[in-house]
Protein backbone atom coordinates (compact mmCIF):
# COMPACT_ATOMS: atom_id res chain seq x y z
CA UNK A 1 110.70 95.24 123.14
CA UNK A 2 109.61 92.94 120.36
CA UNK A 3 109.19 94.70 116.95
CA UNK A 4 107.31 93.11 114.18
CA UNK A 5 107.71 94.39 110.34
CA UNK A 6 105.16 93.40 107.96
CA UNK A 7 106.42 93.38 104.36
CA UNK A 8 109.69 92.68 103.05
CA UNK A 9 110.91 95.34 100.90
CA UNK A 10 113.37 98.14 100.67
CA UNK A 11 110.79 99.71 103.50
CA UNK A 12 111.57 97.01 105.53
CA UNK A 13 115.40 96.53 105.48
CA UNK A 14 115.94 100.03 105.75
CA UNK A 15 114.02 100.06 109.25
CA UNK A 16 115.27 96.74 110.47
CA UNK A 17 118.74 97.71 109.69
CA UNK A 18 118.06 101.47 111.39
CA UNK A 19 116.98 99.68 114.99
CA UNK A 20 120.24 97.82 115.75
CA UNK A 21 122.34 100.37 114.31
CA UNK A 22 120.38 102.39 116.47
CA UNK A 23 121.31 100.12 119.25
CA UNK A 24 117.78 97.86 119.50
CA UNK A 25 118.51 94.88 121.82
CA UNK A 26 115.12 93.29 121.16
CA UNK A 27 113.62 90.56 118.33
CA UNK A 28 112.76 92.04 115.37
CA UNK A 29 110.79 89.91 112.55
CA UNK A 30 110.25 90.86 109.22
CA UNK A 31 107.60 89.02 107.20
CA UNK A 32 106.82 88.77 103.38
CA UNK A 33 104.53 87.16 101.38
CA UNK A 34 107.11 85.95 98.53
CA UNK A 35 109.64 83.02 98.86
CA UNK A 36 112.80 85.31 98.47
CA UNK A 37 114.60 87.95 100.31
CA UNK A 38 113.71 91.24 100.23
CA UNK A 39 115.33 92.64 97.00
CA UNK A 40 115.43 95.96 94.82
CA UNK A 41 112.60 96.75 92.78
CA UNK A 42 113.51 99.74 90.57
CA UNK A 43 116.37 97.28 88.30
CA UNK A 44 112.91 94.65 87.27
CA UNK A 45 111.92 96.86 84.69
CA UNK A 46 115.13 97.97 83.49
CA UNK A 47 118.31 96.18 84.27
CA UNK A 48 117.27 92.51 85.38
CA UNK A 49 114.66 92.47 82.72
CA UNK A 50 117.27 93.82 79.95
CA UNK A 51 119.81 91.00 80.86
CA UNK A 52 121.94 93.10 82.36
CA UNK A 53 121.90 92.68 86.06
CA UNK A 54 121.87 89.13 88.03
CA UNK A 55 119.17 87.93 90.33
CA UNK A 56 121.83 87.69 93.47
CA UNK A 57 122.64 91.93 92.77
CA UNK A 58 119.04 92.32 93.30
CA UNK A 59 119.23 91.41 97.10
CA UNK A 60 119.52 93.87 99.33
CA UNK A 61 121.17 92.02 101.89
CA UNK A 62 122.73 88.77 101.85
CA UNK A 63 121.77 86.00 103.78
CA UNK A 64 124.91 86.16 106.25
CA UNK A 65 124.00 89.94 107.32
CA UNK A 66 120.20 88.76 108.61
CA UNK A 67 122.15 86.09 110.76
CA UNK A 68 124.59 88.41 111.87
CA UNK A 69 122.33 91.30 113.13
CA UNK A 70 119.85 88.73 115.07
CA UNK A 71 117.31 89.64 112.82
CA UNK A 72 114.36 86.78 112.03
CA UNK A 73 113.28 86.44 108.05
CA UNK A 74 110.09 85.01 107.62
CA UNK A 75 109.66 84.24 103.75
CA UNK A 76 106.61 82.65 101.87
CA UNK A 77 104.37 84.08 104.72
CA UNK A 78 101.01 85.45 104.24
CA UNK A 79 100.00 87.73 107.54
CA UNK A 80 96.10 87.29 107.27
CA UNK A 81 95.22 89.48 110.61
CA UNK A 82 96.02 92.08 113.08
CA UNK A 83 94.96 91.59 116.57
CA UNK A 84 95.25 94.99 117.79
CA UNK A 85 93.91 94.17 121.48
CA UNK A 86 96.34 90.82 121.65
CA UNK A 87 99.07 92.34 119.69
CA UNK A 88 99.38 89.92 117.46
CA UNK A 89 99.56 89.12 113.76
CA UNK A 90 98.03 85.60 112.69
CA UNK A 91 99.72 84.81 109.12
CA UNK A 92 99.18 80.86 107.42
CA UNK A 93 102.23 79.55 109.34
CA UNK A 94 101.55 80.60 112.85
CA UNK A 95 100.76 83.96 115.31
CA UNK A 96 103.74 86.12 115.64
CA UNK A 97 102.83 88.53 119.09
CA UNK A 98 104.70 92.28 118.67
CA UNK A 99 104.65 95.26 121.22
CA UNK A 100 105.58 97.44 118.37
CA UNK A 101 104.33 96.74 114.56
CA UNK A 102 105.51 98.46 111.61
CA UNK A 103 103.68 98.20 108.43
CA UNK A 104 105.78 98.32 105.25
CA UNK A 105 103.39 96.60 103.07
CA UNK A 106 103.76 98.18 99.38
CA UNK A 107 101.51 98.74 96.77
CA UNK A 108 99.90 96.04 94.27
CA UNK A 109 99.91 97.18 90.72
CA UNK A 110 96.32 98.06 89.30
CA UNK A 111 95.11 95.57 86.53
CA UNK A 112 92.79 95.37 83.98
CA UNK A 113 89.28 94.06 84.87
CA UNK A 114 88.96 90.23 83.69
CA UNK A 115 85.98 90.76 81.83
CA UNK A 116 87.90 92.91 79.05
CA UNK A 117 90.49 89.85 78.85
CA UNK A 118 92.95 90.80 81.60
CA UNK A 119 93.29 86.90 82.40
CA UNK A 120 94.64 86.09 79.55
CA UNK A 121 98.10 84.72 79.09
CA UNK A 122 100.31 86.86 77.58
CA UNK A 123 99.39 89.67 79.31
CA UNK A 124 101.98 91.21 81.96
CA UNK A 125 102.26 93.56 85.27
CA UNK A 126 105.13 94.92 86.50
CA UNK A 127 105.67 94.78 90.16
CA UNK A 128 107.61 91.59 91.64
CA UNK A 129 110.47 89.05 90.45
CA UNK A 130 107.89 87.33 89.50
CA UNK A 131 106.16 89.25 87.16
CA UNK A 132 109.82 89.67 84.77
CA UNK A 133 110.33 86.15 85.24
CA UNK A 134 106.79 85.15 83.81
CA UNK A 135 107.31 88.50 81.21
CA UNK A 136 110.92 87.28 80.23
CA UNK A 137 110.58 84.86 77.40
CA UNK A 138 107.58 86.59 75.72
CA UNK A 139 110.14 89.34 74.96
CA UNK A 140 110.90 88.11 71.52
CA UNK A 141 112.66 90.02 69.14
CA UNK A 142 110.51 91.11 66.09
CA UNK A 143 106.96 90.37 68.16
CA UNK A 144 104.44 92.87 68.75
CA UNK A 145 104.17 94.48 72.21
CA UNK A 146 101.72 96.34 73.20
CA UNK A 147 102.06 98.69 76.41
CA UNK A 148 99.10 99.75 78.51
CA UNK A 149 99.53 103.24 80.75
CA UNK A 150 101.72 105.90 79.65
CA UNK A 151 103.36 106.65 83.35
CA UNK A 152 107.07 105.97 83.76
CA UNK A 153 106.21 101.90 84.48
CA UNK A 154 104.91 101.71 81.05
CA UNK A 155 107.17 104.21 79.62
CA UNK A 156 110.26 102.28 80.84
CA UNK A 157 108.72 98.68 79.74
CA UNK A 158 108.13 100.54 76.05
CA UNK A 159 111.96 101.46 76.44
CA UNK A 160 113.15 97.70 77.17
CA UNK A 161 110.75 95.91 75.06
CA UNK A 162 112.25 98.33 72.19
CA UNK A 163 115.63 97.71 73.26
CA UNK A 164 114.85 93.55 73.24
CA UNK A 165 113.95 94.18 69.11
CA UNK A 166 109.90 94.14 69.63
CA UNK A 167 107.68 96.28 67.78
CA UNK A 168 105.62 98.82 70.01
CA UNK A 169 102.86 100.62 70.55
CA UNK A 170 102.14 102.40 73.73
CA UNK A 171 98.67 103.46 74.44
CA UNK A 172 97.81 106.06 77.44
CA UNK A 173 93.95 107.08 77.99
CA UNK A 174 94.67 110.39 79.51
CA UNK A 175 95.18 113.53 77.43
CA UNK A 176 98.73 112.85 77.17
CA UNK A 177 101.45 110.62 78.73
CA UNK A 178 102.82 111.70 82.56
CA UNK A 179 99.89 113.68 82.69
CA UNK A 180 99.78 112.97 86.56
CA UNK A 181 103.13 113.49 87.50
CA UNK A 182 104.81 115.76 85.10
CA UNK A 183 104.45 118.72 83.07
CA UNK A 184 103.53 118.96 79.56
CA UNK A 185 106.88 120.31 78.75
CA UNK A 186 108.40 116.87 80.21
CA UNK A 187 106.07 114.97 78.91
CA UNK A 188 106.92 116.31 75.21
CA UNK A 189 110.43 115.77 76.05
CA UNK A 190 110.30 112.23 76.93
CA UNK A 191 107.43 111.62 74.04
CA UNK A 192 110.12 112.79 71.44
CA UNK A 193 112.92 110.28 73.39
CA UNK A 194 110.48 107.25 72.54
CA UNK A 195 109.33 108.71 69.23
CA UNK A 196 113.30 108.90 68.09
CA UNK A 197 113.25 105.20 68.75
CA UNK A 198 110.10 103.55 67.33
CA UNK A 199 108.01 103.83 69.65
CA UNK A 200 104.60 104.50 68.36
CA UNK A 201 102.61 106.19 71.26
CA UNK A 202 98.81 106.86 71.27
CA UNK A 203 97.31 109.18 73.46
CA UNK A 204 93.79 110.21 74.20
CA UNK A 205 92.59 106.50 73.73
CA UNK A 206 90.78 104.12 75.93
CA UNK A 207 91.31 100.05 75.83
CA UNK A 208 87.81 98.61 74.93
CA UNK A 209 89.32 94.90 75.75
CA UNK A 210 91.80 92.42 74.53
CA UNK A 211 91.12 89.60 72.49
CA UNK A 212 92.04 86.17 71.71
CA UNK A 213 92.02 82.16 73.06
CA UNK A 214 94.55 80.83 74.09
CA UNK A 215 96.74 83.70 74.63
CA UNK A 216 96.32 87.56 74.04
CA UNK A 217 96.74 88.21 70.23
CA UNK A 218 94.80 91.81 69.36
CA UNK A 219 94.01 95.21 71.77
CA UNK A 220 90.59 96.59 70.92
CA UNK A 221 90.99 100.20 71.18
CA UNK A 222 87.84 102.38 72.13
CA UNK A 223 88.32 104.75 68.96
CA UNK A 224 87.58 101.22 67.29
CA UNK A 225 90.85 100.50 65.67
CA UNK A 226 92.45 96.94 66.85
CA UNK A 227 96.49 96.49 67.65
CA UNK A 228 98.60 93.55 66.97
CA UNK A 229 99.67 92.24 70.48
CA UNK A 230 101.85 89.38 70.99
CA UNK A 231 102.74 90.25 74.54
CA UNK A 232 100.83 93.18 76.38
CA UNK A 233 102.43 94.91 79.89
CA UNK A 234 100.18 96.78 81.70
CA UNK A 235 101.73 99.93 83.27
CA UNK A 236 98.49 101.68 84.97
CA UNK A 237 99.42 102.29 88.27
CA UNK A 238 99.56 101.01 91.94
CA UNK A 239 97.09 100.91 94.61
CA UNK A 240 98.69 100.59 98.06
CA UNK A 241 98.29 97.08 100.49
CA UNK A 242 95.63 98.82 103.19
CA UNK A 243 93.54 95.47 103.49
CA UNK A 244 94.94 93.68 106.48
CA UNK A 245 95.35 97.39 108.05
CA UNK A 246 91.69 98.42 106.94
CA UNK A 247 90.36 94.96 108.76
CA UNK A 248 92.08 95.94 111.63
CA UNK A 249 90.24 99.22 111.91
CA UNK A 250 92.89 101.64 111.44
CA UNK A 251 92.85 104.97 109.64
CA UNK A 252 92.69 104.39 105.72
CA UNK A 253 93.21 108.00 103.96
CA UNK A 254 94.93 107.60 100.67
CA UNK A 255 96.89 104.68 101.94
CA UNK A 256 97.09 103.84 106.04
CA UNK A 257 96.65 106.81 107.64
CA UNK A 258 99.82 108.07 109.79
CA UNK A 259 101.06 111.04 111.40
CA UNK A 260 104.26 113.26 111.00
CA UNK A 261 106.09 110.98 112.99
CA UNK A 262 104.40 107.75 110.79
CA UNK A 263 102.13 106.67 113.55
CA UNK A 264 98.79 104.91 112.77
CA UNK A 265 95.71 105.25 114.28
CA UNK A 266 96.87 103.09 116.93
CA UNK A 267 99.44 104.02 119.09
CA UNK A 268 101.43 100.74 118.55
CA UNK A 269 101.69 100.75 115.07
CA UNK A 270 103.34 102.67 112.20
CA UNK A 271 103.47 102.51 108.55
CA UNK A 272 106.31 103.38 105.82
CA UNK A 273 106.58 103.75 101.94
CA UNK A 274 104.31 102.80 99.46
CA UNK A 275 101.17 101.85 101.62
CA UNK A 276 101.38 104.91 103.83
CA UNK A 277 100.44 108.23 103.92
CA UNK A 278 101.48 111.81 106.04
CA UNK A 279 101.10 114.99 106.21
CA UNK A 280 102.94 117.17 104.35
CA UNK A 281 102.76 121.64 103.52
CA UNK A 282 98.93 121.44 105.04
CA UNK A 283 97.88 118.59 102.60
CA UNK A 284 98.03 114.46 102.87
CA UNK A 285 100.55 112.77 100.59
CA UNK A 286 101.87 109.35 99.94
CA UNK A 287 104.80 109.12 98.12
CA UNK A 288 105.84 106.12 95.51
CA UNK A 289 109.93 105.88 95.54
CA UNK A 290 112.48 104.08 96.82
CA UNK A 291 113.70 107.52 98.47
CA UNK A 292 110.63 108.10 100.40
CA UNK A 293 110.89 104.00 101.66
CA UNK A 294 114.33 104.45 102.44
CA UNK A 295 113.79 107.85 104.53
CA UNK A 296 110.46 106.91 106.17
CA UNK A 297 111.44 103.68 107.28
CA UNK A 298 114.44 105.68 109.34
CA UNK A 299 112.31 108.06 110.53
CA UNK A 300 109.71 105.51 112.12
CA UNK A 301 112.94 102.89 113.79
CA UNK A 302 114.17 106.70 115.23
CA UNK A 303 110.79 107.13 116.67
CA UNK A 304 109.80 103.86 117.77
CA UNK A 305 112.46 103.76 119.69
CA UNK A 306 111.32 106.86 121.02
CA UNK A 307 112.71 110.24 119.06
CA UNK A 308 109.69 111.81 118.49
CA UNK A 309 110.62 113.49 115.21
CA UNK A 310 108.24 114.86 112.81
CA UNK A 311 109.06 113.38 108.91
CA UNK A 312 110.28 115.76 106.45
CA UNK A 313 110.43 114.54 103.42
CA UNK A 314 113.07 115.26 100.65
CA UNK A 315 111.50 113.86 97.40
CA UNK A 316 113.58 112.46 94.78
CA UNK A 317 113.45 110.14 91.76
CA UNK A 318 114.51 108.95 88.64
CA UNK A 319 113.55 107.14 85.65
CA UNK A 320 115.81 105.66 82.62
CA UNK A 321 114.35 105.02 79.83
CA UNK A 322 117.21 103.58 76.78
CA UNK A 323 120.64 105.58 77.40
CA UNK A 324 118.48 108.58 79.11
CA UNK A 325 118.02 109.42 82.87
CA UNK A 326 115.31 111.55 84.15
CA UNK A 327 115.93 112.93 87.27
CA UNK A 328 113.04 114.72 89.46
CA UNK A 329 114.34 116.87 92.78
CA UNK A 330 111.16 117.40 94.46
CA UNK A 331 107.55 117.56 94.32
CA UNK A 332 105.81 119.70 91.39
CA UNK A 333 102.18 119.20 92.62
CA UNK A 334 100.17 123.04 92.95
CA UNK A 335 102.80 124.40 90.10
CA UNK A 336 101.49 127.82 88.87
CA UNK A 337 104.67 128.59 86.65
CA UNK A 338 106.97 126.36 84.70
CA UNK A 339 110.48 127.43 83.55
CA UNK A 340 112.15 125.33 80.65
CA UNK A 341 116.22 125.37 80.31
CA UNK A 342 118.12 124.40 77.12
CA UNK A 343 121.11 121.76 77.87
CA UNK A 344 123.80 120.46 75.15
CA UNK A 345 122.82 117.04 73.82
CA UNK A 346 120.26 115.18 72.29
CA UNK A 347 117.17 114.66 74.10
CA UNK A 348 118.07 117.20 77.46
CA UNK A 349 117.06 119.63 79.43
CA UNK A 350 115.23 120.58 82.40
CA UNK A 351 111.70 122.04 83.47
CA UNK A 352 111.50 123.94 86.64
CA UNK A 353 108.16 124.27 88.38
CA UNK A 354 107.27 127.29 90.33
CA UNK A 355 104.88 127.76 92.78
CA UNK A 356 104.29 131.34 92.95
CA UNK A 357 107.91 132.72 93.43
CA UNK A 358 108.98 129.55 95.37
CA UNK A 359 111.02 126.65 93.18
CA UNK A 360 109.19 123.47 94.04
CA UNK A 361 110.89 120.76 91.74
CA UNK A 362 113.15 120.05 88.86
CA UNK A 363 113.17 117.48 86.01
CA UNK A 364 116.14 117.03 84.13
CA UNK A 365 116.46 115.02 81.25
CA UNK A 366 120.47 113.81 80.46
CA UNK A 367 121.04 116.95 82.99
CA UNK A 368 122.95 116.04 86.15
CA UNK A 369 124.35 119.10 86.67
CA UNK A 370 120.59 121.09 86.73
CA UNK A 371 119.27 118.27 89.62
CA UNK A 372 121.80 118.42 91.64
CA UNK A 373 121.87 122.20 91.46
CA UNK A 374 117.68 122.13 91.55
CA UNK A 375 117.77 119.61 94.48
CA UNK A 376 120.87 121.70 96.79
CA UNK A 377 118.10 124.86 95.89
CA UNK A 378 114.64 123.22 96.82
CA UNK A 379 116.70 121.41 100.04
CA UNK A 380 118.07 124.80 101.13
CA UNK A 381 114.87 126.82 100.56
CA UNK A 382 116.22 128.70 97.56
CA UNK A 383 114.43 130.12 94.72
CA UNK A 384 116.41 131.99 91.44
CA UNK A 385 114.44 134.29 89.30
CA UNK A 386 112.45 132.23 86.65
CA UNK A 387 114.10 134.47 84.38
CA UNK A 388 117.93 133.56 85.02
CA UNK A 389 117.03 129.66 85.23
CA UNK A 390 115.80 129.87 81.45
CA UNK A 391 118.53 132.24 80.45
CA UNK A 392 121.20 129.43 78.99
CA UNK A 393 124.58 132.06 79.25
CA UNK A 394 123.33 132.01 83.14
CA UNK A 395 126.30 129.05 84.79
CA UNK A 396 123.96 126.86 86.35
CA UNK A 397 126.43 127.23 89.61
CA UNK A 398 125.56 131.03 89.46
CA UNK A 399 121.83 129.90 90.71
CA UNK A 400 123.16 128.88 93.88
């Protein structure tokens, strides 16, 4: 049995790697769109674009380990259709025929529309090697950056471009920053974090365009006020890859449609990570983290090689933003309750959400200790009075 992988990221290696150690005998090809190997993606906008990780730590394999497991790399290939009926994908270099296909295509990041100046140079996304590479030398110390979106993408580009010596503003249209994935409590903790170093964050405001010729130099702000921008990121979101799989007439539902197991509409081929979405507690999620790639991508090698397991998903992830670490066990979405808790140190503690009596996530700022002991509780079912969570003299240990 031939299986075909389209998209090369962390997706991708996970479930080629899970097939032979799984014992696969067959080819399996793995195709991506940009010239290099599949690398790590969470390090661009903190690490590799601070300087302080090399390109060759970003692969996830090296080039010996795709020879040794008999495993084919197509790079610099565009796929451009699915023939379901022939079981085929056509990409600009030639057809590559499957009897299984897995679709671990990502997400694209959303930019801004090109008639408010979103072509102009200077102005940066944050999604692929690329992107940093092209970003890199407009990070000039003592320059004026301005950061669109005030999600953890543009939170953690505010972070760097602060640490690099620029001078920033970050602007978010919503209410208030992480207002779609995090509490307000969280959101004022990591608010003050940015606030302690610079950071000059507007919130409630809408981007009426950027101007200038040659290259970005001002943000128009809706409110009518205009920003100094020397560079501009844009940090507003991802949309996930569904084209080729929306041509080819499969299920599209908040990414391509699959079902516990990570099945598509067709009974032939499955999606993981970014681009796909499950079912999950009676509701249809997709889930953005290198967790949820790593796990899915398992699940779907186990069952295309016939397991039949349903996915369970065990949400994590993390965000560092200067010397701090967010950490998030779970997922906090249909919260009726939240629970703060105090920690030693500057700029920590944790929020746990409640939904009803049931603990449904953590965030812990600078807090190891309250993940791991939120995550072993969420994973085992467990749920400690709201009460004795916010109580600091409680041992966090005790709420196991």
């Amino acid at each position: 049995m031939d299986i075909l992988i389209l998209g090369a990221g962390q997706a991708a290696v996970s479930l080629a790697a899970r097939l032979r150690g799984l014992g696969h005998q067959g080819g399996i090809t793995v195709v991506g769109e940009e010239p290099l190997p599949p690398y790590q993606r969470p390090p661009l906008s903190k690490a590799y674009l601070l300087g302080e990780m090399s390109r060759d730590r970003l692969e996830l394999r090296g080039a010996d380990w795709w020879q040794e497991q008999g495993i084919t790399l197509m790079t610099a290939t565009r796929a451009t259709r699915i023939d379901r009926d022939a079981k085929k994908v056509e990409t600009d270099r030639a057809a590559v025929k499957y009897d299984r296909l897995a679709l671990t295509l990502g997400a694209a990041p959303r930019r801004l529309p090109a008639d408010t100046g979103g072509a102009l140079p200077g102005l940066h996304s944050i999604r692929a090697l690329a992107d940093i590479e092209r970003m890199r030398p407009d990070l000039v110390p003592g320059r004026a950056a301005v950061v669109i979106g005030g999600g953890y993408i543009g939170l953690e580009a505010a972070a760097v471009a602060r640490k690099l010596g620029l001078a920033v503003t970050l602007v978010e249209s919503a209410p208030r920053i992480l207002g779609r994935v995090a509490s307000a409590e969280t959101a004022g903790m990591i608010r003050d974090l940015h606030r302690a170093h610079g950071v000059r964050i507007l919130e409630g405001v809408g981007i009426d365009g950027l101007e200038g010729t040659s290259r970005v130099t001002r943000v128009r702000l809706a409110g009518g006020e205009t920003l100094t921008a020397e560079v501009v990121i844009v940090g507003i979101g991802i949309t996930p890859e569904t084209a080729l799989a929306q041509a080819a007439g499969l299920r599209i539902e908040n990414g391509i449609a699959c079902d516990a197991q990570g099945r598509t509409s067709d009974p032939h081929i499955w999606a993981a990570g970014d681009c796909a979405s499950f079912p999950h507690d009676g509701v249809r999620i997709r889930l953005e983290s290198v967790g949820n790639a790593i796990d899915m991508a398992e699940l779907v090698a186990d069952n295309m090689l016939g397991a039949e397991k349903d996915y369970h998903p065990k949400p994590w992830f993390w965000s560092d933003q200067y010397d701090a670490k967010l950490q998030i066990a779970g997922l906090n979405a249909g919260h009726d309750r939240v629970v703060t808790r105090a920690a030693d140190g500057t700029h920590a503690g944790s929020v746990w959400y409640y939904r009803g009596d049931r603990l449904i996530a953590v965030d812990a700022l600078n807090d190891p200790r309250a993940y791991m002991v939120g995550k072993r509780l969420i994973e085992a079912g467990k749920s400690p009075e709201p009460v004795r969570v916010a109580d600091p003299t409680t041992p966090l240990k005790d709420l196991l």
